[in-house]
N, C-alpha and C. Protein backbone atom coordinates (compact mmCIF):
# COMPACT_ATOMS: atom_id res chain seq x y z
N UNK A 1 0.81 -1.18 0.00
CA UNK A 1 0.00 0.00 0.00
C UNK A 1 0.86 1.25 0.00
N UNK A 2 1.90 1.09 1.01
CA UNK A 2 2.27 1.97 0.92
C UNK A 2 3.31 2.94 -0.26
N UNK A 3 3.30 2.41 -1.30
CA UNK A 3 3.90 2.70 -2.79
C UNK A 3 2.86 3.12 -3.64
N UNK A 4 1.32 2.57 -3.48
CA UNK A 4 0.06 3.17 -4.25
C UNK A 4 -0.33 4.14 -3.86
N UNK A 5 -0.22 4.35 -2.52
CA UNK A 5 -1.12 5.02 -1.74
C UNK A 5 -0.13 6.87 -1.40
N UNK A 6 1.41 6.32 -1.83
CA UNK A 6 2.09 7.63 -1.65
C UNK A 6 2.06 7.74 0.02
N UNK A 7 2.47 6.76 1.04
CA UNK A 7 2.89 7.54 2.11
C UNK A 7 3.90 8.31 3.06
N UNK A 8 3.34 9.42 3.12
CA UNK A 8 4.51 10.15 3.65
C UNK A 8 4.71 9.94 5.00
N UNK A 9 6.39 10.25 5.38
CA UNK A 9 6.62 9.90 6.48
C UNK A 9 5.84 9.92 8.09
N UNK A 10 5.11 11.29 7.78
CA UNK A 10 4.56 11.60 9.03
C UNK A 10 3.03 10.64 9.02
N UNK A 11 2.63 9.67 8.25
CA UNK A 11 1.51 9.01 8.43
C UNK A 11 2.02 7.77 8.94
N UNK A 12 1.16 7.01 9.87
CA UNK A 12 0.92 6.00 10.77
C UNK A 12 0.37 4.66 9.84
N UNK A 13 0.91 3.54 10.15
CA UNK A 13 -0.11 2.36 9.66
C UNK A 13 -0.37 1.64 10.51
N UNK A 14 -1.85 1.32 10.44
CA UNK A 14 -2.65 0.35 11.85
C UNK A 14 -3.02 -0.30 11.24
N UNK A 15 -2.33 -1.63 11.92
CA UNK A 15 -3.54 -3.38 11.04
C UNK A 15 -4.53 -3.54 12.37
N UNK A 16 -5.78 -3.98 11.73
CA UNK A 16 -6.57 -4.47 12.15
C UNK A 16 -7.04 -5.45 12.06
N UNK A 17 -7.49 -6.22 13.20
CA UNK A 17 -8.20 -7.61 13.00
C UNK A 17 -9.58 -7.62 13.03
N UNK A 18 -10.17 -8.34 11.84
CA UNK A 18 -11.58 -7.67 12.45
C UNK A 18 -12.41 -8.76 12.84
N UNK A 19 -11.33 -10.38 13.87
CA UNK A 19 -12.06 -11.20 14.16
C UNK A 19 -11.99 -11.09 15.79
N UNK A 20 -11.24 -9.44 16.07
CA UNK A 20 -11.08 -9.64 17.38
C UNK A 20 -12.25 -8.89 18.49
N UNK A 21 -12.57 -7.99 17.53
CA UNK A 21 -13.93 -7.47 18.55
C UNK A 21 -14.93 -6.44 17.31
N UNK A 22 -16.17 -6.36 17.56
CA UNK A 22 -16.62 -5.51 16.76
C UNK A 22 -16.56 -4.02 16.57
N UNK A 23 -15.61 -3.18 17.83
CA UNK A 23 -15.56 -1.90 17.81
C UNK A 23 -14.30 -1.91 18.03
N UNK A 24 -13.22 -1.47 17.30
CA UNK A 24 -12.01 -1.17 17.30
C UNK A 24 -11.61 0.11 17.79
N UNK A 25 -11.03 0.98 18.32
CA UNK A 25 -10.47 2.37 18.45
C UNK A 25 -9.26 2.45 17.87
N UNK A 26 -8.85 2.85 16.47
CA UNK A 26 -7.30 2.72 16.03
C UNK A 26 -7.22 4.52 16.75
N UNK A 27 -8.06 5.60 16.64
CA UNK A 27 -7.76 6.77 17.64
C UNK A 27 -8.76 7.69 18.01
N UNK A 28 -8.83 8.19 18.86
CA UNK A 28 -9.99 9.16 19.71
C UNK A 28 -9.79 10.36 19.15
N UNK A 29 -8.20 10.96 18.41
CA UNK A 29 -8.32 12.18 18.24
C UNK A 29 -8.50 12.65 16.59
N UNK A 30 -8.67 13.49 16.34
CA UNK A 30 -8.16 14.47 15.14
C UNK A 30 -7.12 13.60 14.18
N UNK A 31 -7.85 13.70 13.02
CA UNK A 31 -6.78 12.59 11.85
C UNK A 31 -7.30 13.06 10.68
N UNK A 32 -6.47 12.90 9.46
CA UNK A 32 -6.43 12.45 8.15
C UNK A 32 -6.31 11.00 7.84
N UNK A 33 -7.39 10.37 6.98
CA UNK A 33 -7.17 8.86 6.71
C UNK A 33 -6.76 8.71 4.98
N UNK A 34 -5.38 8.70 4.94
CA UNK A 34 -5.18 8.78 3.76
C UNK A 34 -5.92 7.32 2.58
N UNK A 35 -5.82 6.12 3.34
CA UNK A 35 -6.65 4.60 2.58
C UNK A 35 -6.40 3.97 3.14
N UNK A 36 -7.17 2.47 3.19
CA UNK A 36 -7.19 1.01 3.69
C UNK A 36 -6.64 0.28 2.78
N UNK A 37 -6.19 -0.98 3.46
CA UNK A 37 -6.14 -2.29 1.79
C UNK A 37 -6.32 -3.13 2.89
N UNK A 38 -6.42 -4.58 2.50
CA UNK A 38 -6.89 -5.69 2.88
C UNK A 38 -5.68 -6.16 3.25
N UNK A 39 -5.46 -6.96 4.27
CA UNK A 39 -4.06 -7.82 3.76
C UNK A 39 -4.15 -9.43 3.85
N UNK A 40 -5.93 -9.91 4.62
CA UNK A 40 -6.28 -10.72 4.93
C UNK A 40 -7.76 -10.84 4.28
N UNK A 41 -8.12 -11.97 3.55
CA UNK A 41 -9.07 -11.93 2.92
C UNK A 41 -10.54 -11.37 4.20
N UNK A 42 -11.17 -10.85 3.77
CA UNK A 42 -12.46 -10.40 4.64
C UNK A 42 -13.92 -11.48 4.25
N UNK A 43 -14.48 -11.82 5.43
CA UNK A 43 -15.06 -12.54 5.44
C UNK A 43 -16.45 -11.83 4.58
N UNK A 44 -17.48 -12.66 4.80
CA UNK A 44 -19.05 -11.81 4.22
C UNK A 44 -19.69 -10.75 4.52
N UNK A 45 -18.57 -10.25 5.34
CA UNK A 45 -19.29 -8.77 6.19
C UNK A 45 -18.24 -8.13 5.69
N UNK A 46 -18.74 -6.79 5.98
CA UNK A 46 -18.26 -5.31 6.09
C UNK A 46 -17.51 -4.59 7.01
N UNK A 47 -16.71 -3.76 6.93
CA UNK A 47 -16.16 -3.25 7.74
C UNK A 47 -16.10 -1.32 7.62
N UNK A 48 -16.56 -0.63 8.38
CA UNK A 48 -17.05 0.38 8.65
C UNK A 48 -15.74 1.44 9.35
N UNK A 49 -15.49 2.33 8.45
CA UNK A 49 -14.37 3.39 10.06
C UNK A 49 -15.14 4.36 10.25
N UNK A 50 -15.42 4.71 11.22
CA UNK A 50 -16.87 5.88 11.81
C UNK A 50 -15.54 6.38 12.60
N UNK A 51 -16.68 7.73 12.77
CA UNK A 51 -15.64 8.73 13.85
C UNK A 51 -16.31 9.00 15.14
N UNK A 52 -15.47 9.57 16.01
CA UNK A 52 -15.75 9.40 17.67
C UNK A 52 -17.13 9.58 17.83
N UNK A 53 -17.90 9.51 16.74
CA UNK A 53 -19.20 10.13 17.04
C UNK A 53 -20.04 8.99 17.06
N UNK A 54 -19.64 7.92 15.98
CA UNK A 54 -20.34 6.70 15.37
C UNK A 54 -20.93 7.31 14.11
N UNK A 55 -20.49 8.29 13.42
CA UNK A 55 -20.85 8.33 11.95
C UNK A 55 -19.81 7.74 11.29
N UNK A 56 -20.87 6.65 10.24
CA UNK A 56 -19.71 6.14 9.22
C UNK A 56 -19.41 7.10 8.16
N UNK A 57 -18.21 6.55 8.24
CA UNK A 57 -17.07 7.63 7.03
C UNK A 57 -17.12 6.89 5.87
N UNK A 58 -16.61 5.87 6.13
CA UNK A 58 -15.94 5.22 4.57
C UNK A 58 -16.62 3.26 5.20
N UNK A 59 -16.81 2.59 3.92
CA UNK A 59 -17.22 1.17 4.31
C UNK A 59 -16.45 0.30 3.34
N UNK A 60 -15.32 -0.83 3.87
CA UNK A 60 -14.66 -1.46 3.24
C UNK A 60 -15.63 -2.89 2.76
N UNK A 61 -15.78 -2.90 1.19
CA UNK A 61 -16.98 -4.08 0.86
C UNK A 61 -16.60 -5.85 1.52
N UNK A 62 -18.01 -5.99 1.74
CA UNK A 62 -17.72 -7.57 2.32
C UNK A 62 -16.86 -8.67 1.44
N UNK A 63 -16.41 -9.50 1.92
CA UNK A 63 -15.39 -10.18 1.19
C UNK A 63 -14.70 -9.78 0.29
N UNK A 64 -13.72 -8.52 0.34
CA UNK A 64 -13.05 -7.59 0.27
C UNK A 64 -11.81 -9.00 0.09
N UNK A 65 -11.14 -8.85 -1.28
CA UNK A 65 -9.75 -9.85 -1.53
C UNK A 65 -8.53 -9.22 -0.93
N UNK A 66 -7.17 -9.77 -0.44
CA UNK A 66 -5.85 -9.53 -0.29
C UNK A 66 -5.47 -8.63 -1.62
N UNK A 67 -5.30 -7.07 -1.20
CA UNK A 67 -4.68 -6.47 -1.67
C UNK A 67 -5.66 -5.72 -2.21
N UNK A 68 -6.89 -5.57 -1.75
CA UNK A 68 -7.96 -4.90 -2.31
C UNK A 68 -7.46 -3.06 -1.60
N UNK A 69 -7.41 -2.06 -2.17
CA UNK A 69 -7.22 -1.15 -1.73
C UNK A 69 -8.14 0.05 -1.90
N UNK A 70 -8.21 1.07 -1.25
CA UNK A 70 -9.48 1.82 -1.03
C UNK A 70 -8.67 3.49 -0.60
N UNK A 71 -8.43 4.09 -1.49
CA UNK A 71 -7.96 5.70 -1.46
C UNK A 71 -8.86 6.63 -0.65
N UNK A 72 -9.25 7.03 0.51
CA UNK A 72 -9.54 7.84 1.02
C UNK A 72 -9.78 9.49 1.20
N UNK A 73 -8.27 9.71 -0.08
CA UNK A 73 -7.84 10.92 -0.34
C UNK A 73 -7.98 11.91 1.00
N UNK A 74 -7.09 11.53 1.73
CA UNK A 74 -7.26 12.58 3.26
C UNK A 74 -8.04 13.39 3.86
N UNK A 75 -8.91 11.99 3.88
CA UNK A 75 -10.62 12.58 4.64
C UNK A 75 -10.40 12.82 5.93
N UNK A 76 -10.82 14.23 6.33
CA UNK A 76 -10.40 14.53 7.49
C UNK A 76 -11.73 13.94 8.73
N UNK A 77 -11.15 13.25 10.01
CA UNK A 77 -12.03 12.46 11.07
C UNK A 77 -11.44 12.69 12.48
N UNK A 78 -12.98 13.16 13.00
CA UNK A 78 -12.36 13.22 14.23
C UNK A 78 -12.64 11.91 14.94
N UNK A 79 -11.56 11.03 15.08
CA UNK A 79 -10.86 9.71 15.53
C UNK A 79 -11.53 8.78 14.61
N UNK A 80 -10.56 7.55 14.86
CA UNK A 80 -11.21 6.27 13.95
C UNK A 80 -11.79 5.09 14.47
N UNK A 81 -12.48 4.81 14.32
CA UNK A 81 -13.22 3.25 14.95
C UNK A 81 -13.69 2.31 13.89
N UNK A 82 -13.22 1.49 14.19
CA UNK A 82 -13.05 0.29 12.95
C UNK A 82 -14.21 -0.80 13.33
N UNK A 83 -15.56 -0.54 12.59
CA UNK A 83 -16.92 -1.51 13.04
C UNK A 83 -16.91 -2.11 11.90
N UNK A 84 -17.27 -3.78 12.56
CA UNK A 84 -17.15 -4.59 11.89
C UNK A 84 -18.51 -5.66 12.38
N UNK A 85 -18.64 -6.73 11.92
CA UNK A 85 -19.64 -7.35 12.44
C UNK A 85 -19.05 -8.93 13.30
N UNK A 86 -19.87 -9.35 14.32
CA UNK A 86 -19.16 -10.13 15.64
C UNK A 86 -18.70 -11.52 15.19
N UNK A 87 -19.29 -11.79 13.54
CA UNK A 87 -18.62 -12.84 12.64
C UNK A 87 -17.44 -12.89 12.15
N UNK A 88 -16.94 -11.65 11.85
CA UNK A 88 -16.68 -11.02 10.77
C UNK A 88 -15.35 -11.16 10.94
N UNK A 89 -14.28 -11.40 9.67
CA UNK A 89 -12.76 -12.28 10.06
C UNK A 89 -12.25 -10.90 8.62
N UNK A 90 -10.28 -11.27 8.59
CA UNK A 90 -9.87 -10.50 7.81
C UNK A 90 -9.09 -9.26 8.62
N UNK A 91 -8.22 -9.16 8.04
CA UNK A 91 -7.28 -7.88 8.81
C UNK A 91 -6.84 -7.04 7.67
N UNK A 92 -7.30 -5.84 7.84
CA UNK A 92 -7.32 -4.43 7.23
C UNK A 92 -5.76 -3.53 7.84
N UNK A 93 -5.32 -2.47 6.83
CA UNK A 93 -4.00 -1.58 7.34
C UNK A 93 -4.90 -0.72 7.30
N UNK A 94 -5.01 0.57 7.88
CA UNK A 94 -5.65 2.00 7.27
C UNK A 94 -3.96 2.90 7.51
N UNK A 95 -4.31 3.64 6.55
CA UNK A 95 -3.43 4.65 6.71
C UNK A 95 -3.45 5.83 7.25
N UNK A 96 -2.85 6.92 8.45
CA UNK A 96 -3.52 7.64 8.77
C UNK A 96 -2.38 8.29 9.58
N UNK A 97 -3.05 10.26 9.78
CA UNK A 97 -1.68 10.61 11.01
C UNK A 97 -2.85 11.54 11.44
N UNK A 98 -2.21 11.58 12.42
CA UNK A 98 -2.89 12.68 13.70
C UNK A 98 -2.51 14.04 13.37
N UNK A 99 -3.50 14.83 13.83
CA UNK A 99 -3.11 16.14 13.95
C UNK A 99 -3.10 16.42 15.20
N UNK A 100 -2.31 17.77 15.45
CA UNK A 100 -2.22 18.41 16.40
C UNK A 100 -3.26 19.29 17.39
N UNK A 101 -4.23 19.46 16.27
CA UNK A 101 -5.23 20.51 17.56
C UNK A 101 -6.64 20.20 16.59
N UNK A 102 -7.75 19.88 17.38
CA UNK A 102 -8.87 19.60 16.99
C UNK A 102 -9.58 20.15 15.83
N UNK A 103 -10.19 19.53 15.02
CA UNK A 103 -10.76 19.84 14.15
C UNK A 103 -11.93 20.60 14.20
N UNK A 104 -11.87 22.13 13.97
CA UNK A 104 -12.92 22.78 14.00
C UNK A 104 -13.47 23.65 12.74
N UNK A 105 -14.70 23.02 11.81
CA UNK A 105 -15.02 23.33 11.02
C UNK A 105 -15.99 24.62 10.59
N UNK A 106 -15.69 25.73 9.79
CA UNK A 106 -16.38 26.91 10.16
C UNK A 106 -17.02 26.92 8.46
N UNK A 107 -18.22 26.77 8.29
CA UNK A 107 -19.33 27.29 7.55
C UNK A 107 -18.81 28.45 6.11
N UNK A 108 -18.72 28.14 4.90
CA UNK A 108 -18.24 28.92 4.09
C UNK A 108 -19.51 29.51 3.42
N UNK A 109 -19.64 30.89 3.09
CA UNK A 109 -21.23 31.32 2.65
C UNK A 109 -22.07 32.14 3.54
């Protein structure tokens, strides 16, 4: 991924398992998610990264193949949580870095 995806030094990579619990926290704070890829085939379910809020952001498709990858283009989230379903097998990377001071969005118009 990280040669498709262009990552720069200051971004983070988190694997996930998604046979280990259905609510993951990869982080609570302020991020850019630059993309996911698969690195473990994904079972018949889905896998979801919502932010500290529980709104889903982005949804990685069910039985998602090794090496399936998913560009994000540096969607900005405040934190990541990786929902998945309590069946549900396959380990995901996301790509991603923190920022420094909270994301506060101001209304253009």
């Amino acid at each position: 991924m990280a040669e498709d995806i262009g990552v720069a030094q200051e971004f983070v990579t988190t694997v996930v398992d998604l046979s280990t619990a259905t609510s993951q926290v990869v982080t609570a704070g302020p991020c850019v998610v630059r993309g996911t890829s698969v690195n473990t085939l994904m079972s018949a379910h889905t896998a979801a990264l919502n932010d500290s809020a529980g709104v889903e952001k982005a949804v990685i498709p069910a039985s998602s193949p090794v090496g399936y990858e998913k560009n994000h283009y540096d969607t900005t989230m405040n934190g990541i949580t990786v929902a998945s379903n309590a069946s549900g097998t396959g380990e995901i990377a996301i790509v991603w870095k923190p920022f420094s001071t909270p994301l506060q969005f101001t209304p253009q118009g």
